[in-house]
Protein backbone atom coordinates (compact mmCIF):
# COMPACT_ATOMS: atom_id res chain seq x y z
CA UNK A 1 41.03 57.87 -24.48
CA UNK A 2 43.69 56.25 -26.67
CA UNK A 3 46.45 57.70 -24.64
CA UNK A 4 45.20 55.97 -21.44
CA UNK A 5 45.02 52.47 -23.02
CA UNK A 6 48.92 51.74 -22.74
CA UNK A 7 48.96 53.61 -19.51
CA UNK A 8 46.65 50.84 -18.23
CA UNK A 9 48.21 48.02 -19.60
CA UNK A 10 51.42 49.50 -17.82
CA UNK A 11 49.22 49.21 -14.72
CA UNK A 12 48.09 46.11 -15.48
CA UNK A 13 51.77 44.73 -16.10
CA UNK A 14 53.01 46.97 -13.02
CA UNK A 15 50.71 45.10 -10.66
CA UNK A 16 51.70 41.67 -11.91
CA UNK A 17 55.72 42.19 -11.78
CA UNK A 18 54.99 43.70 -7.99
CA UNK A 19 52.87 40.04 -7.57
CA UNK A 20 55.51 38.00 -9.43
CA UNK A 21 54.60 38.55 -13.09
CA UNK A 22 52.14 39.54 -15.64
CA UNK A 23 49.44 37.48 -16.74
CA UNK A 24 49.36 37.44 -20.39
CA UNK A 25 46.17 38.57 -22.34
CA UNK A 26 45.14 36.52 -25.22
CA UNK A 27 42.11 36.96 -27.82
CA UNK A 28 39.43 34.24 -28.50
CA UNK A 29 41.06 33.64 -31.90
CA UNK A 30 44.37 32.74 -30.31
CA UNK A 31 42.89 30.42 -28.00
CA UNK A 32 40.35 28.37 -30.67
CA UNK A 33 43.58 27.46 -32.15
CA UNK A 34 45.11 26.27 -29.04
CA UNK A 35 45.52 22.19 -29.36
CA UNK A 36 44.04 20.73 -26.13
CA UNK A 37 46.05 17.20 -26.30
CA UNK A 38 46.09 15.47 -23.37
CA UNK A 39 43.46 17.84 -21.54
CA UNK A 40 39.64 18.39 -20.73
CA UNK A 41 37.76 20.97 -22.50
CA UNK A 42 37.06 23.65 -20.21
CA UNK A 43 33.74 25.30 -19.52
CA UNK A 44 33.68 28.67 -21.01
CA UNK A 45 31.25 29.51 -18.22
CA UNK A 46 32.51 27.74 -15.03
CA UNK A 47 36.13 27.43 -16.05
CA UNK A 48 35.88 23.93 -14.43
CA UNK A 49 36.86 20.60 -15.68
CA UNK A 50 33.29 18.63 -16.36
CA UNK A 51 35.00 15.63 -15.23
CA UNK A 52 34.37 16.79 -11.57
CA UNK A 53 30.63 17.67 -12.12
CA UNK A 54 29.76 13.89 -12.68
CA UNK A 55 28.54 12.23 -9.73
CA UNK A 56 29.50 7.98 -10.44
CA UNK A 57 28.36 7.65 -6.94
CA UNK A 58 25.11 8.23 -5.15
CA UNK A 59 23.49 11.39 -4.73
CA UNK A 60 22.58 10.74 -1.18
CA UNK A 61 24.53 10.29 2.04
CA UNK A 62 23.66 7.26 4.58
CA UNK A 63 24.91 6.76 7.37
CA UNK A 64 28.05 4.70 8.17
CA UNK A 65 26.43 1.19 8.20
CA UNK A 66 23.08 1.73 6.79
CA UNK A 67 21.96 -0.22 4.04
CA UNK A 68 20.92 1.43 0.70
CA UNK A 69 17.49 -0.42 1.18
CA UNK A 70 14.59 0.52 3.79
CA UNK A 71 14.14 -2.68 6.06
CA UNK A 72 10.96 -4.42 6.53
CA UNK A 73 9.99 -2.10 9.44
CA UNK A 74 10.37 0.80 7.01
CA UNK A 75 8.33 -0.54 4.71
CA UNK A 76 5.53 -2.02 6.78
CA UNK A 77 3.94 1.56 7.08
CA UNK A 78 4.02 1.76 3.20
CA UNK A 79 2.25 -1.73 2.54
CA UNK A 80 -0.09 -1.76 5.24
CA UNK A 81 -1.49 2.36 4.10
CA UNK A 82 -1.49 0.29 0.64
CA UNK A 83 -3.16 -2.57 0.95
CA UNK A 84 -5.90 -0.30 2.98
CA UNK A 85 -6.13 1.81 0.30
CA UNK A 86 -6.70 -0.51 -2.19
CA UNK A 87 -9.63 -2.76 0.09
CA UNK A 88 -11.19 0.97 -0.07
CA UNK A 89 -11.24 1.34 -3.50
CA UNK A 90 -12.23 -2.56 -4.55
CA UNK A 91 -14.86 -2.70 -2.10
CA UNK A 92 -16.26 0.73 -3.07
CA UNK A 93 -16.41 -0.62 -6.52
CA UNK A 94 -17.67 -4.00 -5.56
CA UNK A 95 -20.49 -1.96 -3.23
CA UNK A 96 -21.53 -0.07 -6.34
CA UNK A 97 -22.04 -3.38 -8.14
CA UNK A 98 -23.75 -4.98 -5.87
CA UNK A 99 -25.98 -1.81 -4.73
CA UNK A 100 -26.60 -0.98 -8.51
CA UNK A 101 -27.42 -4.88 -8.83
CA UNK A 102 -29.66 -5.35 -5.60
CA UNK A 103 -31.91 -1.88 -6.46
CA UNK A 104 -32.44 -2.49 -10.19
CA UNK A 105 -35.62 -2.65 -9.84
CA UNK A 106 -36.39 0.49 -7.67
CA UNK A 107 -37.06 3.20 -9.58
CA UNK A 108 -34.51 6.44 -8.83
CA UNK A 109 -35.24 8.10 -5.47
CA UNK A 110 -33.90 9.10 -2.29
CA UNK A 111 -33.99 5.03 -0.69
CA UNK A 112 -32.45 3.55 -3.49
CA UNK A 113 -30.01 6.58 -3.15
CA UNK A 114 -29.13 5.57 0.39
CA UNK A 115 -29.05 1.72 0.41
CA UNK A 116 -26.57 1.88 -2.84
CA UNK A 117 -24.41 4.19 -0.51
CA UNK A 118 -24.67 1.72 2.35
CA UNK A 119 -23.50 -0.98 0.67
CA UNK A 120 -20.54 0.82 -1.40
CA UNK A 121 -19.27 2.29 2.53
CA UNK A 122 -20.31 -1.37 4.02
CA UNK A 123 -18.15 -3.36 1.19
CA UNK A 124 -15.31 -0.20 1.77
CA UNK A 125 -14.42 -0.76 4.71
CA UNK A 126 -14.74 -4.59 5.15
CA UNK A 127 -12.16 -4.82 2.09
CA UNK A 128 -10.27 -2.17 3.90
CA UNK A 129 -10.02 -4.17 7.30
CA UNK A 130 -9.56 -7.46 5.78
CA UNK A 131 -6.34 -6.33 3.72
CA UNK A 132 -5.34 -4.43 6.46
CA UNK A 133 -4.92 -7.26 8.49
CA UNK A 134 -3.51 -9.17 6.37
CA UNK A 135 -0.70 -6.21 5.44
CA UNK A 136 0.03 -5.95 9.43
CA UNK A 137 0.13 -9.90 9.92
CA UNK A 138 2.46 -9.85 7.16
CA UNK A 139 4.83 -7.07 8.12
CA UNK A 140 5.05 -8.20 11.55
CA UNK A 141 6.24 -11.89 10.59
CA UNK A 142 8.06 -10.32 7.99
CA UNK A 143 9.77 -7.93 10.72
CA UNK A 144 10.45 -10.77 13.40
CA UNK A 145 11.85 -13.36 10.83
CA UNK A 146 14.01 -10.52 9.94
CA UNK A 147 15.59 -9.93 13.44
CA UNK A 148 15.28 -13.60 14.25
CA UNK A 149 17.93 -14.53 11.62
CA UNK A 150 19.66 -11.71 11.18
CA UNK A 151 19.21 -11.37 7.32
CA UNK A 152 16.73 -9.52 4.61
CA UNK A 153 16.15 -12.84 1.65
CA UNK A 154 13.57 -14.16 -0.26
CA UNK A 155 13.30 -16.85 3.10
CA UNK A 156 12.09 -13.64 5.17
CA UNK A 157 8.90 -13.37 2.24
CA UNK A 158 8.10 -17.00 1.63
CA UNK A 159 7.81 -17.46 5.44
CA UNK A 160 6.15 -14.91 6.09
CA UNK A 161 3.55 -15.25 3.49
CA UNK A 162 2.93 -18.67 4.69
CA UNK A 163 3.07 -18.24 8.09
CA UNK A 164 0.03 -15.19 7.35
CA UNK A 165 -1.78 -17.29 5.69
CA UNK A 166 -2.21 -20.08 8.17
CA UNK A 167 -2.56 -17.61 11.31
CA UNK A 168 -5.80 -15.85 9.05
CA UNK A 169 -7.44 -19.10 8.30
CA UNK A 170 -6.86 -20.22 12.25
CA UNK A 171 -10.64 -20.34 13.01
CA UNK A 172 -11.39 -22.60 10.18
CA UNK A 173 -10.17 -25.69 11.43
CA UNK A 174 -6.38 -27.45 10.50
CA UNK A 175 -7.93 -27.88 6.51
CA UNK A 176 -8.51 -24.10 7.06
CA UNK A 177 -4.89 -23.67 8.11
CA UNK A 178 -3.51 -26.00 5.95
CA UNK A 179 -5.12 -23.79 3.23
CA UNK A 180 -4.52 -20.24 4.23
CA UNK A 181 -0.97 -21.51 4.54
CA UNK A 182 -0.59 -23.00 0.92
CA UNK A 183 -2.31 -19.62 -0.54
CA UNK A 184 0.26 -17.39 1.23
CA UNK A 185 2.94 -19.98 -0.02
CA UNK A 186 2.27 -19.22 -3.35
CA UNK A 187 1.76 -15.74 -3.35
CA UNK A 188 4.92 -14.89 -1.60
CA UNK A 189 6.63 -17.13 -3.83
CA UNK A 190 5.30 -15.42 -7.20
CA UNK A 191 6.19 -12.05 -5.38
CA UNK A 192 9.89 -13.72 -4.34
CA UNK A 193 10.04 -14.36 -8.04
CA UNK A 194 9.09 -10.94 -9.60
CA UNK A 195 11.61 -9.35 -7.52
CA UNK A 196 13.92 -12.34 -8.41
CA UNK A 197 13.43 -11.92 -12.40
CA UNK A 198 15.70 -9.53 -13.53
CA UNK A 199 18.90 -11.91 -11.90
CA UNK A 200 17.12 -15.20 -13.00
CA UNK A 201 17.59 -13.55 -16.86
CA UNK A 202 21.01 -12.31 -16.41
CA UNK A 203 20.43 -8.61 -16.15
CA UNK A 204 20.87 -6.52 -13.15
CA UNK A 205 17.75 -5.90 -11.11
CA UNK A 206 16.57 -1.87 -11.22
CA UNK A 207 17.19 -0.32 -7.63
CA UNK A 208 15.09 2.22 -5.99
């Protein structure tokens, strides 16, 4: 077995002079003590510089003029599914309340059973419609303001707030307008300034 070792390594050094030279074999020892001035440690593993392996960029591809947020017609799905979502859960809870409230006096049994359960899936589903609505005439003032100017701002949210606001209050009158209009006016403007707060300190927003 001993014999064979420097045959090997004549191999070895055969088949690199054929290939334009040996490679030269070196111990761990030799190479801790190996200065590394001027270089990147290596992985031991990958034998690959870690400076490639950090991404500084973004880990997803867009395409070539796409914008790194969704548009208003992207998110419309998300806030009108939302804003059903939540009607259905405060109106359950408000149904409860009231049905727990109204039957107080009934003792436990199958009719109280059934008019608390009317009145959680009555409340439900009128929360669920009314911010519903209110989600879709948002989105879709949101989306033509959008298109009609040709820019995503704050503008695009206060007017559109506003201009929901007085379109659901339209059957109650120009006081009823003039109403639903201030209402969406302010809470469009409180939204415009959460989303604003991070510049108005100084700091750079968060991105999703």
């Amino acid at each position: 077995m001993d014999n064979n070792t420097p045959a090997s390594g004549g191999f070895k050094g055969g088949l690199g002079s054929i290939f334009g030279g040996g490679t030269p074999e070196y111990s761990n020892t030799e190479l801790a003590g190996v200065p590394l001035t001027g270089m990147s440690p290596l992985s031991p593993y990958l034998n690959v510089d870690p400076r490639y392996l950090v991404q500084d960029t973004d880990e997803f591809i867009l395409p070539t003029g796409a914008n790194k947020t969704r548009g208003r017609l992207e998110l419309a799905f998300f806030t009108i599914g939302g804003c059903c979502i939540t009607g259905a859960a405060f109106g359950t809870l408000n149904g409860l309340r009231m049905g727990l409230t109204e039957t107080r006096d009934m003792p436990w049994s199958k009719p109280r059973n059934v008019q608390i359960l009317n009145m959680v899936t009555r409340q439900g589903a009128s929360w669920a419609n009314t911010l519903g609505s209110v989600a879709l005439l948002y989105s879709v003032f949101g989306v033509v303001i959008e298109k009609a100017r040709g820019a995503e701002d704050d503008l695009n949210t206060v007017a559109a707030g506003t201009l929901t606001g007085m379109l659901y209050k339209s059957t109650a009158g120009l006081k009823g307008v003039a109403r639903g209009g201030l209402v969406g006016l302010a809470m469009s403007g409180l939204y415009a300034l959460y989303n604003n707060w991070d510049h108005l300190k100084g700091t750079s927003p968060s991105r999703y």
